[in-house]
N, C-alpha and C. Protein backbone atom coordinates (compact mmCIF):
# COMPACT_ATOMS: atom_id res chain seq x y z
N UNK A 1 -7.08 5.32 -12.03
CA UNK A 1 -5.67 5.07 -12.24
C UNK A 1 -5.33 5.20 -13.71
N UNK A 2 -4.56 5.71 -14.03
CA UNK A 2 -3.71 5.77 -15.33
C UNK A 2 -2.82 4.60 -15.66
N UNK A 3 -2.15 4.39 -14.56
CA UNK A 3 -1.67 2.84 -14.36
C UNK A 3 -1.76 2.10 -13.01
N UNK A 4 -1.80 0.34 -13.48
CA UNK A 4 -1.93 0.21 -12.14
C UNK A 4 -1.44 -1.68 -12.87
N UNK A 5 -0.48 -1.94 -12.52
CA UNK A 5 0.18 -2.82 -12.80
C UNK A 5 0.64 -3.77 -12.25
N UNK A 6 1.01 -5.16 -11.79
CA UNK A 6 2.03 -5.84 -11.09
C UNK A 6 1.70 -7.04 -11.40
N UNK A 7 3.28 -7.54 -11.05
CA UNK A 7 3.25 -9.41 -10.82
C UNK A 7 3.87 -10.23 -10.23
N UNK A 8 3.99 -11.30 -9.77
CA UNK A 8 4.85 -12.01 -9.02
C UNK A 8 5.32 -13.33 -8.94
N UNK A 9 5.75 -13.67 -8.49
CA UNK A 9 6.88 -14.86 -8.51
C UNK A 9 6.56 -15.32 -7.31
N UNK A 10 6.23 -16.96 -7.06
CA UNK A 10 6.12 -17.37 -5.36
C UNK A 10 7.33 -18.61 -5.61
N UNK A 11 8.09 -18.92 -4.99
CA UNK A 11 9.25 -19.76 -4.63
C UNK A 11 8.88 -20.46 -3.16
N UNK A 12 8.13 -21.62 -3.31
CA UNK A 12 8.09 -22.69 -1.80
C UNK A 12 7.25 -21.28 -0.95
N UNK A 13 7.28 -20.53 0.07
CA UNK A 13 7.00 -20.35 0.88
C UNK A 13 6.48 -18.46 0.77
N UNK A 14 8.42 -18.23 -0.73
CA UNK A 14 8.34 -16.96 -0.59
C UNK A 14 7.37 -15.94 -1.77
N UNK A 15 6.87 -14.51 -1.41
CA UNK A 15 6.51 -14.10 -2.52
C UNK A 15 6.94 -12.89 -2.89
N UNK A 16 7.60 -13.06 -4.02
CA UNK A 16 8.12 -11.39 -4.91
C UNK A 16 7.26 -10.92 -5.47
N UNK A 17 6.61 -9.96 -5.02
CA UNK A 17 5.74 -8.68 -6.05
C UNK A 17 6.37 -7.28 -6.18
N UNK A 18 6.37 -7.31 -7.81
CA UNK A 18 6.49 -5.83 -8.16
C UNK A 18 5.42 -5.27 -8.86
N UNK A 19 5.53 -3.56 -8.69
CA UNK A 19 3.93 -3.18 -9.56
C UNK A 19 4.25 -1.77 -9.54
N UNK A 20 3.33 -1.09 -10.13
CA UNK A 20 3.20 0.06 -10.52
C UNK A 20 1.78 0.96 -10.27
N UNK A 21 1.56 2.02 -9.58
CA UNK A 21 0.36 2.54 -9.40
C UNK A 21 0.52 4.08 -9.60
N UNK A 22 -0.38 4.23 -10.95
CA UNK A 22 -0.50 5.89 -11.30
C UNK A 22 -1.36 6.67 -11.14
N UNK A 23 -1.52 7.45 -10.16
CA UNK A 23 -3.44 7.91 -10.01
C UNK A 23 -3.61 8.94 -11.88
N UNK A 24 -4.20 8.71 -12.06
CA UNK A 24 -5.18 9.62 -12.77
C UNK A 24 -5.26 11.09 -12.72
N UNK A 25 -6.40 10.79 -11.62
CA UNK A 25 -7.03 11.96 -10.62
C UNK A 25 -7.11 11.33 -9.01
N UNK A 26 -6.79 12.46 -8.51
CA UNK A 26 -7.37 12.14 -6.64
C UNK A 26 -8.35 11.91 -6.43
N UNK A 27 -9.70 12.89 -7.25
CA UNK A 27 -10.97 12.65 -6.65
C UNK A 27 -11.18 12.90 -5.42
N UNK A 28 -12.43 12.36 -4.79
CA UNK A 28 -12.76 12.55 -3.61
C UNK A 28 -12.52 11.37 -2.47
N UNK A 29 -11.39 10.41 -2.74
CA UNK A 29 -11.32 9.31 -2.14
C UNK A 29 -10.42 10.07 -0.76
N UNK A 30 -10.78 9.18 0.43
CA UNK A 30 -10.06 9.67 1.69
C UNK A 30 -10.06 8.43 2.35
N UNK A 31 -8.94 8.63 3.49
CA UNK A 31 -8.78 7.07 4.17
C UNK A 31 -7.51 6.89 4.45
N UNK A 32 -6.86 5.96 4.64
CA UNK A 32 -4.95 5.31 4.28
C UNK A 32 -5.13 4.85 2.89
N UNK A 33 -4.07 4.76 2.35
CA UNK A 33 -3.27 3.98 1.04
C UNK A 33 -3.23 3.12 1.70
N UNK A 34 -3.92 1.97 0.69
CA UNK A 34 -2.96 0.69 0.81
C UNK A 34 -2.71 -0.11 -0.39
N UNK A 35 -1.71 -0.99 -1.00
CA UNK A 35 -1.74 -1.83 -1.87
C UNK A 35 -2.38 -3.23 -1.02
N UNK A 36 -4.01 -3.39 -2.11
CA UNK A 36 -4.25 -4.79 -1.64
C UNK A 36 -4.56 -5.64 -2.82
N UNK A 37 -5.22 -7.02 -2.38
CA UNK A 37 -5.03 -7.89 -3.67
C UNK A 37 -4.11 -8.57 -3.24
N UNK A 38 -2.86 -8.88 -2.80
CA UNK A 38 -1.86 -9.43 -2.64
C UNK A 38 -2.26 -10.76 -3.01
N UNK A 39 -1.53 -11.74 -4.27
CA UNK A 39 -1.58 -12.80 -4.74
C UNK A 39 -1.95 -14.40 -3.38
N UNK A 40 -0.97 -14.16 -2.41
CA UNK A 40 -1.66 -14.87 -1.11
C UNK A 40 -1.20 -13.94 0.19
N UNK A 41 -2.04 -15.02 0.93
CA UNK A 41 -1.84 -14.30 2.41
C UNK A 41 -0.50 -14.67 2.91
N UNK A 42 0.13 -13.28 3.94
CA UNK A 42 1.20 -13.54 4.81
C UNK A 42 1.02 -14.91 6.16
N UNK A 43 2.42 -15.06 5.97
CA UNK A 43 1.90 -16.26 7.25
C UNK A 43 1.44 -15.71 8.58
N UNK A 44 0.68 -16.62 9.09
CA UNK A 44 0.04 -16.57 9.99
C UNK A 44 0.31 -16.63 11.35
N UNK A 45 1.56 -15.78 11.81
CA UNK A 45 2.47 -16.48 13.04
C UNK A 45 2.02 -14.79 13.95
N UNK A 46 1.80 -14.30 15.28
CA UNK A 46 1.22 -12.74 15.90
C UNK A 46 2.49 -12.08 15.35
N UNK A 47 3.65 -12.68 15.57
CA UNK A 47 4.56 -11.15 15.78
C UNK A 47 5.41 -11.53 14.02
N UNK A 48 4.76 -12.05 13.02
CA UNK A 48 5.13 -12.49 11.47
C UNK A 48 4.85 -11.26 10.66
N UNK A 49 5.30 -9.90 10.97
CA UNK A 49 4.85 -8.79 10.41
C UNK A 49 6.21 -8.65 9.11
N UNK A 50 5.88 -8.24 7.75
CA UNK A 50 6.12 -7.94 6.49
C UNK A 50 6.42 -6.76 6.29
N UNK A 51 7.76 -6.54 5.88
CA UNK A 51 7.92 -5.17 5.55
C UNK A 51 8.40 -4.80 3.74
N UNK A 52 7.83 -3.92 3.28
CA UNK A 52 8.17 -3.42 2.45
C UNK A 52 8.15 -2.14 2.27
N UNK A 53 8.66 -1.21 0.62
CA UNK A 53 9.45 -0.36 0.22
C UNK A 53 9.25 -0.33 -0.96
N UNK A 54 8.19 1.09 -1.08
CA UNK A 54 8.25 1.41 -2.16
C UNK A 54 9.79 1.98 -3.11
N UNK A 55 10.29 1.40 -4.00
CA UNK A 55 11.38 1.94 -4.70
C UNK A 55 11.50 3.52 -5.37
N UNK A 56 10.17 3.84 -6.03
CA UNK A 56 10.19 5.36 -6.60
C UNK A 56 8.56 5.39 -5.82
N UNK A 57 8.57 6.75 -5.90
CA UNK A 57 7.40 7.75 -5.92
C UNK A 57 7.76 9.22 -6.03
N UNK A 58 6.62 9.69 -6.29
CA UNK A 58 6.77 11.13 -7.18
C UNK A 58 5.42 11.50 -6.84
N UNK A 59 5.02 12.75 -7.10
CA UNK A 59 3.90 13.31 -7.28
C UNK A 59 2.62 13.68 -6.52
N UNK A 60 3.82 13.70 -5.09
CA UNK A 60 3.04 14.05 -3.61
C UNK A 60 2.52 15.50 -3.51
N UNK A 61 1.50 15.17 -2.92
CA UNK A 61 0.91 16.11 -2.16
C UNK A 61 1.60 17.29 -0.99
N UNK A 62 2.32 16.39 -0.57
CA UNK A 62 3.16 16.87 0.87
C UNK A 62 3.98 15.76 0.98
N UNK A 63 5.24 16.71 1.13
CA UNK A 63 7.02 16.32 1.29
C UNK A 63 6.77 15.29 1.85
N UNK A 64 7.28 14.20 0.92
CA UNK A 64 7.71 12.87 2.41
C UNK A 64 9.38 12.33 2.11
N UNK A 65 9.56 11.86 3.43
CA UNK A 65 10.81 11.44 3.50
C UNK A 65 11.01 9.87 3.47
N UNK A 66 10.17 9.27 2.97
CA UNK A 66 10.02 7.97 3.46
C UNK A 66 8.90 7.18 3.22
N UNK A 67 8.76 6.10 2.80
CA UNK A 67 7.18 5.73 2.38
C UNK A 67 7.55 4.12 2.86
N UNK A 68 8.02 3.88 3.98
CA UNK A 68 7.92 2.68 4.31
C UNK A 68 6.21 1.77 4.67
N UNK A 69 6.24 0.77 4.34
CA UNK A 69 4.96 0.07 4.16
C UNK A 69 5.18 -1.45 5.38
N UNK A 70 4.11 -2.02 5.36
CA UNK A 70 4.23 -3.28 6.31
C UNK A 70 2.64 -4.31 5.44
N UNK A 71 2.81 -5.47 5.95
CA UNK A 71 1.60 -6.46 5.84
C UNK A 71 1.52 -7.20 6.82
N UNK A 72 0.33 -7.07 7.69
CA UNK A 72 0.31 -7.98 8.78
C UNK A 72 0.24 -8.89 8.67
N UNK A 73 0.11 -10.04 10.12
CA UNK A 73 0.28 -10.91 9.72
C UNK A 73 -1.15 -11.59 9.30
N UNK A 74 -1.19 -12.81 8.30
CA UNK A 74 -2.25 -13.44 7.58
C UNK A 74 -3.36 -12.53 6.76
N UNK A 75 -2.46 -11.07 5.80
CA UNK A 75 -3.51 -10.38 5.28
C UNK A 75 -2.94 -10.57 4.14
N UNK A 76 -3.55 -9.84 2.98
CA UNK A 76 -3.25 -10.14 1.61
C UNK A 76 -3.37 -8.21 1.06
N UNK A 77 -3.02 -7.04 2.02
CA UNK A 77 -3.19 -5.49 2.04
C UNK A 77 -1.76 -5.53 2.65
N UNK A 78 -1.28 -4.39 1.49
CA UNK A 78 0.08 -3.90 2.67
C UNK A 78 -0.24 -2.33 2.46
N UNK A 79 -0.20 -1.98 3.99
CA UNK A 79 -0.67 -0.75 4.34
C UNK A 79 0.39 0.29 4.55
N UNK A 80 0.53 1.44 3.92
CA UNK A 80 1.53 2.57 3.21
C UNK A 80 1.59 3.35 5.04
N UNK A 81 2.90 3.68 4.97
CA UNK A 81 3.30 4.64 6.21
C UNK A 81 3.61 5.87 5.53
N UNK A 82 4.13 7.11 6.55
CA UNK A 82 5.03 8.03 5.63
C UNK A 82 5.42 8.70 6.92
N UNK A 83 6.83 9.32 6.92
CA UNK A 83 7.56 9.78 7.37
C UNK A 83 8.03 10.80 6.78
N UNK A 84 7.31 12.51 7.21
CA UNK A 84 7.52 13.75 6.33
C UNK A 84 8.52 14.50 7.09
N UNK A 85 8.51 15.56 6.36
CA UNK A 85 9.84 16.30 6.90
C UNK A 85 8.99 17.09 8.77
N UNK A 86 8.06 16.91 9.00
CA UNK A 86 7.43 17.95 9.52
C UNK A 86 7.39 16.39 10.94
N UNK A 87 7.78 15.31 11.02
CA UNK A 87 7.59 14.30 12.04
C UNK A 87 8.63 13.24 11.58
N UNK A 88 9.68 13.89 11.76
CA UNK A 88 10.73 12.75 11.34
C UNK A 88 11.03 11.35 11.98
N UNK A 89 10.69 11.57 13.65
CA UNK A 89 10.53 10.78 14.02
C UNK A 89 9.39 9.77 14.53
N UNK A 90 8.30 10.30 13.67
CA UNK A 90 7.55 9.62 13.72
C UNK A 90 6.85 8.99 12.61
N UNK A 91 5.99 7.59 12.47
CA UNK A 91 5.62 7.21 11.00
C UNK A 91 4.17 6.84 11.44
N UNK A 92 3.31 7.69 10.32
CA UNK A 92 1.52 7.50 10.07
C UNK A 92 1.35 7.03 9.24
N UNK A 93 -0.11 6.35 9.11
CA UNK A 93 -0.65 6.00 7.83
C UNK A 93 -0.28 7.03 7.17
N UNK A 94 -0.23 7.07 5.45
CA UNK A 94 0.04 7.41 4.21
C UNK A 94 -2.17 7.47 4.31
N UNK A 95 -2.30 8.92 4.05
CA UNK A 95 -3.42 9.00 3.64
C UNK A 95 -4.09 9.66 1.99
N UNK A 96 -4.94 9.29 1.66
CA UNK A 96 -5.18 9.60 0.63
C UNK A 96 -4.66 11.51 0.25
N UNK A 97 -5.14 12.25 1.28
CA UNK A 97 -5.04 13.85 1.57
C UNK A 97 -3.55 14.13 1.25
N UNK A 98 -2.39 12.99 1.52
CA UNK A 98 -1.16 13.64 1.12
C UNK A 98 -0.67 12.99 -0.35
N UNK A 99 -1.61 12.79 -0.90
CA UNK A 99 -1.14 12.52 -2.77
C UNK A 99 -1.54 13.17 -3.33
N UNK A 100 -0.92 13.58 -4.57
CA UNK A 100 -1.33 14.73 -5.27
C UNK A 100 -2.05 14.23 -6.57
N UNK A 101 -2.32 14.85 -7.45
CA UNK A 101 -3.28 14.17 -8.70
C UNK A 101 -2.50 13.22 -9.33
N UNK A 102 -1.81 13.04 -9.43
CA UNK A 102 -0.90 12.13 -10.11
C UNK A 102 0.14 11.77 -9.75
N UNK A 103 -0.06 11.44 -8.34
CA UNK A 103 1.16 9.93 -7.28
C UNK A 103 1.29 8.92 -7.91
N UNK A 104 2.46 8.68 -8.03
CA UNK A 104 2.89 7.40 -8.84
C UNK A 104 4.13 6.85 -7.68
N UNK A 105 3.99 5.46 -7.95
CA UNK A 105 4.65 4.71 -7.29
C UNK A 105 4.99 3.45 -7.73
N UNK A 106 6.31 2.97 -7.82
CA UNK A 106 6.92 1.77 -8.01
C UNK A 106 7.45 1.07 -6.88
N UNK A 107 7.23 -0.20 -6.57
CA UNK A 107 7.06 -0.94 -5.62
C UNK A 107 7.44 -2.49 -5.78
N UNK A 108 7.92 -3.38 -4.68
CA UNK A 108 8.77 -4.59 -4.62
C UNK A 108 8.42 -4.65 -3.44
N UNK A 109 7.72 -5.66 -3.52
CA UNK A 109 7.26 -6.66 -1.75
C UNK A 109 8.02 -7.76 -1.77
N UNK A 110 8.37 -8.46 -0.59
CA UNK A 110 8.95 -9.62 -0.49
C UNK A 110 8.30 -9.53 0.79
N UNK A 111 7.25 -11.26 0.57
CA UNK A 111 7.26 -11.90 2.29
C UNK A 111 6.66 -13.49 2.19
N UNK A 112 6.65 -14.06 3.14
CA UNK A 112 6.52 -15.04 3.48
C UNK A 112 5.06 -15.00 3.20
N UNK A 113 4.48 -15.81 2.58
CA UNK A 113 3.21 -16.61 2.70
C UNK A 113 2.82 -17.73 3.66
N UNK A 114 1.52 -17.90 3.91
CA UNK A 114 1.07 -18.87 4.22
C UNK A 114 0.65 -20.29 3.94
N UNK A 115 1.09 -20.25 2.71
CA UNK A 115 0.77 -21.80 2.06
C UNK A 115 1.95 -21.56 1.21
C-alpha cells in the first residue's frame, strides 16, 4: 500500500469509520477485497447486516458502476461488492483481478456495534 489510513469515532452503540486505501502495486494477491480490522464487532442479531459505501475510487481494473460493501453480522471485515457495466443487475464479490495497480479508495462505514 502506498496508503492505507483510517479512524473512528464510537458514540454508545454507534461506529463512524473513515479511511483511505492506496495499493502500491497489485502483485500477485487474489481472492475478494475486503476492509478488515474494524475497531469492534457488528452486533450480533442473524438478520443485523451493515451496509456501507465507498465515497471515491479510481484506478480500476475493470469498469464498475458501484462498489457497494456490507459487514455481517458480529464481524469486524466489511466485504467489497461491485456492480459493473457488464451485470448491472447483479452484485459479486469485488475481487482482487478487478483492481488495477493503483486502486484507491475513500471510504465511511457507519454501524452498530456490539458492545
Amino acid at each position: 500500500y502506498s496508503v492505507q489510513y483510517g479512524y473512528y469515532i464510537k458514540i454508545g452503540q454507534y461506529v463512524f469509520a473513515n479511511g483511505r486505501i492506496t495499493l502500491a502495486t497489485k502483485g500477485t494477491t487474489t481472492g475478494s477485497c475486503t476492509i478488515a480490522g474494524l475497531p469492534f464487532a457488528t452486533i450480533n442479531q442473524t438478520q443485523s447486516w451493515q451496509l456501507a459505501n465507498p465515497v471515491y475510487f479510481t484506478g480500476m481494473g475493470v469498469a464498475q458502476i458501484a462498489l457497494p460493501s456490507y459487514i455481517a453480522p458480529n464481524a469486524t471485515v466489511c466485504t467489497m461488492i461491485t456492480v459493473t457495466a457488464a451485470a448491472v443487475n447483479q452484485s459479486i464479490s469485488l475481487n482482487w483481478t478487478s483492481l488495477g495497480g493503483t486502486t484507491d479508495f475513500i471510504f465511511g462505514l457507519g454501524y452498530r456495534a456490539d458492545v
